[in-house]
N, C-alpha and C. Protein backbone atom coordinates (compact mmCIF):
# COMPACT_ATOMS: atom_id res chain seq x y z
N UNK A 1 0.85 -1.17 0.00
CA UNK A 1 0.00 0.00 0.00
C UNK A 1 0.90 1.24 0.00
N UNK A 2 0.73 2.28 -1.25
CA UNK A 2 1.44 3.56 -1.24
C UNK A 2 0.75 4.53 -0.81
N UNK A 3 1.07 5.54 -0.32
CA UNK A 3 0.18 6.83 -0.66
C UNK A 3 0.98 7.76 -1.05
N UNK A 4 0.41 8.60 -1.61
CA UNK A 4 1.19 9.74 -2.53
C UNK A 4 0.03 10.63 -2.92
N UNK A 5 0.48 11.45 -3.37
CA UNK A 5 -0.40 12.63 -3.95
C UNK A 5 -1.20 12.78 -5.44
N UNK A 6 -2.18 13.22 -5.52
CA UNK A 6 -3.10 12.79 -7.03
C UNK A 6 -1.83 13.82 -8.28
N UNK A 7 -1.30 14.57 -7.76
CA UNK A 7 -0.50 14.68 -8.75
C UNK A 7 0.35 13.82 -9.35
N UNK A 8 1.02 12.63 -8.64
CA UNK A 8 1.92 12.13 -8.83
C UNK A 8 1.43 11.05 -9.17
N UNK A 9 0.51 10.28 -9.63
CA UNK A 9 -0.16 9.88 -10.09
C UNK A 9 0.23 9.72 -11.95
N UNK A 10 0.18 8.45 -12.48
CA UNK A 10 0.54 7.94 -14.18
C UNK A 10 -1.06 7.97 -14.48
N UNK A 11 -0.85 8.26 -15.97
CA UNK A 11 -2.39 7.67 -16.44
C UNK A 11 -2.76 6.30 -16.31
N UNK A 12 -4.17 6.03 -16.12
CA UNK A 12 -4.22 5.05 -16.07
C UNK A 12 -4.41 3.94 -14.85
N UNK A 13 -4.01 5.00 -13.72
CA UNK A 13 -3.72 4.23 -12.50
C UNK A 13 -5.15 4.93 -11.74
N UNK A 14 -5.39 3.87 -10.97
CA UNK A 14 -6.56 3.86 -9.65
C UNK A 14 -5.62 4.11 -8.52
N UNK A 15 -6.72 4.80 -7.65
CA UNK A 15 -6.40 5.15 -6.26
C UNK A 15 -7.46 5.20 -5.24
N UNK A 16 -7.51 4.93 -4.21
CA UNK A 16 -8.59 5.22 -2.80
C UNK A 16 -7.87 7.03 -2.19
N UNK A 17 -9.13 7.71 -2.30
CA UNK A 17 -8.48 8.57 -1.41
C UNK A 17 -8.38 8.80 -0.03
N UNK A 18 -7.37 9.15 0.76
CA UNK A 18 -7.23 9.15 1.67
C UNK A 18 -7.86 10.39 2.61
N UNK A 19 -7.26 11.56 2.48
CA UNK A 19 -6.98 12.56 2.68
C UNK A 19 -7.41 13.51 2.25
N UNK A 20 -7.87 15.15 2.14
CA UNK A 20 -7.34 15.99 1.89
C UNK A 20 -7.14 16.74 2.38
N UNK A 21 -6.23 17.04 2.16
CA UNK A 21 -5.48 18.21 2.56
C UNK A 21 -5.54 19.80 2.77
N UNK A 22 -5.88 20.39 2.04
CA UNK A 22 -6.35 21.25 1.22
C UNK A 22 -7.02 22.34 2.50
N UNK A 23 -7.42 23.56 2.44
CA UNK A 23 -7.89 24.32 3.87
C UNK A 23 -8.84 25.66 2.98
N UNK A 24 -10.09 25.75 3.85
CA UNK A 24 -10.47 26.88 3.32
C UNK A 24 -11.22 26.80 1.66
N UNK A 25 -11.90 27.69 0.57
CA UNK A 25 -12.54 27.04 -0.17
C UNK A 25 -12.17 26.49 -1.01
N UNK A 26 -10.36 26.21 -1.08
CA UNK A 26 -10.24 25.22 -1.95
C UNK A 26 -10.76 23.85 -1.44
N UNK A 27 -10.75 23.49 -0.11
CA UNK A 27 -11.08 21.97 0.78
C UNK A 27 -12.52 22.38 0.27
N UNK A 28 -13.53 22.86 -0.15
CA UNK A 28 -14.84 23.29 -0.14
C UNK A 28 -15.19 23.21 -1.56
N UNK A 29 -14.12 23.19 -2.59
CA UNK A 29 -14.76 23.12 -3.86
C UNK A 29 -14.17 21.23 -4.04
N UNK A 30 -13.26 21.09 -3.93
CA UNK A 30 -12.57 19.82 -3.69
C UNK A 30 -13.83 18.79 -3.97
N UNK A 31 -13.94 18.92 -1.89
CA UNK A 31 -14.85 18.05 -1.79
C UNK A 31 -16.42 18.17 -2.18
N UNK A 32 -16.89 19.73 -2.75
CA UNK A 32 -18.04 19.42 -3.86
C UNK A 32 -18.32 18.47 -4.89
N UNK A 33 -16.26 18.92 -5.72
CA UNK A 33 -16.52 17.62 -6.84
C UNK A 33 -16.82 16.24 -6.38
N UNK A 34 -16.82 15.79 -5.49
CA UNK A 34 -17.33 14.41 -4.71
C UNK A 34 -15.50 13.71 -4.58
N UNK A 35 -14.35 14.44 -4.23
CA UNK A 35 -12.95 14.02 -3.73
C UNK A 35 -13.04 14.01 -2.31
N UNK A 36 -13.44 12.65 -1.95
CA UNK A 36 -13.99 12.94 -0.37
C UNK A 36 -12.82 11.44 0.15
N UNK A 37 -12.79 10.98 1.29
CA UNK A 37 -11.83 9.62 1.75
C UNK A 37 -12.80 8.92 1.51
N UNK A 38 -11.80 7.70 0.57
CA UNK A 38 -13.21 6.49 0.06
C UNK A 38 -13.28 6.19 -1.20
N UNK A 39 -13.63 8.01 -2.16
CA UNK A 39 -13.88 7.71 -3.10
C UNK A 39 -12.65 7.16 -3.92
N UNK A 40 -13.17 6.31 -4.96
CA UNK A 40 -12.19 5.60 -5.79
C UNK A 40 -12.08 6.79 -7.07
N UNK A 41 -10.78 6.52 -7.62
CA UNK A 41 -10.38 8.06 -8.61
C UNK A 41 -9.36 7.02 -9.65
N UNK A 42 -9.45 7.64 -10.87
CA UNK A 42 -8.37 6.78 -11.97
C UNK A 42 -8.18 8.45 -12.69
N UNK A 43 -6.79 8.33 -12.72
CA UNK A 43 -5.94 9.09 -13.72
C UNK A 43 -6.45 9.11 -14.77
N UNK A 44 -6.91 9.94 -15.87
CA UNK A 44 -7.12 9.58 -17.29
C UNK A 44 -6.06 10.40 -18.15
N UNK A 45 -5.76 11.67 -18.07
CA UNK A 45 -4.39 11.88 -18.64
C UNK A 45 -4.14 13.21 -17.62
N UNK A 46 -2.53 13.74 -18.68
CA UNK A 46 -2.69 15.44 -18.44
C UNK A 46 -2.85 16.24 -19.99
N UNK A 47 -2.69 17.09 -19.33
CA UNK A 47 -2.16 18.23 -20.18
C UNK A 47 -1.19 18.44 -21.17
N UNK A 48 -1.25 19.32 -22.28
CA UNK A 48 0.34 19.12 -22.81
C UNK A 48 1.28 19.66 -22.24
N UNK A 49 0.80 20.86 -21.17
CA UNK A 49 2.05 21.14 -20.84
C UNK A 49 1.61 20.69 -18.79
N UNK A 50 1.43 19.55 -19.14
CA UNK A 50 1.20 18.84 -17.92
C UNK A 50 0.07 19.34 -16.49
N UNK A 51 -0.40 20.46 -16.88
CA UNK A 51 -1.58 20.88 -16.59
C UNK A 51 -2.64 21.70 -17.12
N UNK A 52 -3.85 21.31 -16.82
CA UNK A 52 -4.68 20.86 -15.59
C UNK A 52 -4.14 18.96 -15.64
N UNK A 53 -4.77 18.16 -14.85
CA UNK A 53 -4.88 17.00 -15.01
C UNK A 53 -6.82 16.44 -14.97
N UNK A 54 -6.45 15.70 -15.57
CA UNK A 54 -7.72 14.65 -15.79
C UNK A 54 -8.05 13.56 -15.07
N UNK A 55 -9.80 13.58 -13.82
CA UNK A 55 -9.57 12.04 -13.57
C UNK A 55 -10.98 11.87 -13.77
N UNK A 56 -11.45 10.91 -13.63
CA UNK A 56 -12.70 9.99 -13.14
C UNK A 56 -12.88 9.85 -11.97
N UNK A 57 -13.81 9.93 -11.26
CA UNK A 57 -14.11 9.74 -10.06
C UNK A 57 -15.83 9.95 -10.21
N UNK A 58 -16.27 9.16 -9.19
CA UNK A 58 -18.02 8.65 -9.15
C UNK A 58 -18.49 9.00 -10.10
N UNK A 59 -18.08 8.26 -11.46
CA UNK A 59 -18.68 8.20 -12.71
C UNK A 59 -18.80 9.36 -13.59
N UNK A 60 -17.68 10.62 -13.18
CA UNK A 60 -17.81 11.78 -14.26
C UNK A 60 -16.39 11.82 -14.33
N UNK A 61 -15.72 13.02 -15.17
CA UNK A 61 -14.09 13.71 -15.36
C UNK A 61 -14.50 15.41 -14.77
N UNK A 62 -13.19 14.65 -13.97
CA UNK A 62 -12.98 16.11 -13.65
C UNK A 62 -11.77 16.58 -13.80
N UNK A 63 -10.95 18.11 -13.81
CA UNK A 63 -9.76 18.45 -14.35
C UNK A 63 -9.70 19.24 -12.62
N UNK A 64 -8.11 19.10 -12.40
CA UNK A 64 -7.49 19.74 -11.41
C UNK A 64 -6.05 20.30 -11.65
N UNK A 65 -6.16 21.43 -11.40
CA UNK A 65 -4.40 21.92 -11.12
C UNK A 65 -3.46 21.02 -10.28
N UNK A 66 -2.90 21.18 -11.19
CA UNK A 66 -1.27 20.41 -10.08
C UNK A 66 -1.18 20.79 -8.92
N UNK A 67 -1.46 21.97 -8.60
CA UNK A 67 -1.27 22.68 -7.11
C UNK A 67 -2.66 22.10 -6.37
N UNK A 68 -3.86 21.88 -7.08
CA UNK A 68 -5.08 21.39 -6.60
C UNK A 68 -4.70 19.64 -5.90
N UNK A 69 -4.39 19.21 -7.07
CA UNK A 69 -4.29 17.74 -6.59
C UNK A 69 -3.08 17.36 -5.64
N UNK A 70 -2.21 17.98 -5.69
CA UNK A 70 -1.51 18.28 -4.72
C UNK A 70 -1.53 18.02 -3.08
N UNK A 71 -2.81 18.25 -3.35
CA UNK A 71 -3.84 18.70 -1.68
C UNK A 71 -3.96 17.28 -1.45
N UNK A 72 -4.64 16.31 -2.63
CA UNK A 72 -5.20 15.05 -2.19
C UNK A 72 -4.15 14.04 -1.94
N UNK A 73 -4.42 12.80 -0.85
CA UNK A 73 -3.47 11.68 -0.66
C UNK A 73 -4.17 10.82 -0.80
N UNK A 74 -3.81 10.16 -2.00
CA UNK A 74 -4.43 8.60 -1.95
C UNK A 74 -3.73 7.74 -1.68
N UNK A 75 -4.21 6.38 -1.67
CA UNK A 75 -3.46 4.88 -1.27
C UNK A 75 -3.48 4.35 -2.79
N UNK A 76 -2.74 3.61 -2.95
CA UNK A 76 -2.68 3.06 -5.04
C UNK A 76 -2.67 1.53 -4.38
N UNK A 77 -2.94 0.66 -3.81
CA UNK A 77 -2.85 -0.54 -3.66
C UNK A 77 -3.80 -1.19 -4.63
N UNK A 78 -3.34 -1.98 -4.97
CA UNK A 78 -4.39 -2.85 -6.74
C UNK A 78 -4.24 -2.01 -7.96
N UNK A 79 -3.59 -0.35 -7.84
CA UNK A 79 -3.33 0.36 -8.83
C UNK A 79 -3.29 -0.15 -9.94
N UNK A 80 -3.63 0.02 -11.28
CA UNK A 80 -3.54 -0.51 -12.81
C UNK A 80 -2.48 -0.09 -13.13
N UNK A 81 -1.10 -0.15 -13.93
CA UNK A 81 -0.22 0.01 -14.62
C UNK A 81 -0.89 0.52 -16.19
């Protein structure tokens, strides 16, 4: 079991989130998009110039800044390659 940050994160890969981090209305828009501990999240890509990033989570895409995802800690255990 890893944890690390949704930035650091490959396409392609699943995660449980743990954490966030995050304070104030960024923790408030965060966890609107439904990035709450629990939910399950998969990488789908980035950017060309590596931001925003792209994921899935409870069945929609959503895009986050590097500095956004940053905030979140997930666990990658069963992660997809």
């Amino acid at each position: 079991m890893n944890e690390l940050t949704l930035d650091k994160l490959e396409p392609g890969n699943r995660a449980i989130i743990v954490r966030v981090e995050a304070r104030g209305p960024a923790r408030r828009r965060i966890a609107e998009m439904g990035l709450c501990p629990g939910a399950d999240i998969t990488m789908v890509r980035r950017a060309p110039m590596n931001d925003p990033v792209e994921f899935t989570v409870r069945g929609y895409f959503i895009s986050l800044r590097n500095s956004e995802a940053s905030t979140v800690v997930v666990r990658t255990e069963g992660a997809r390659s």
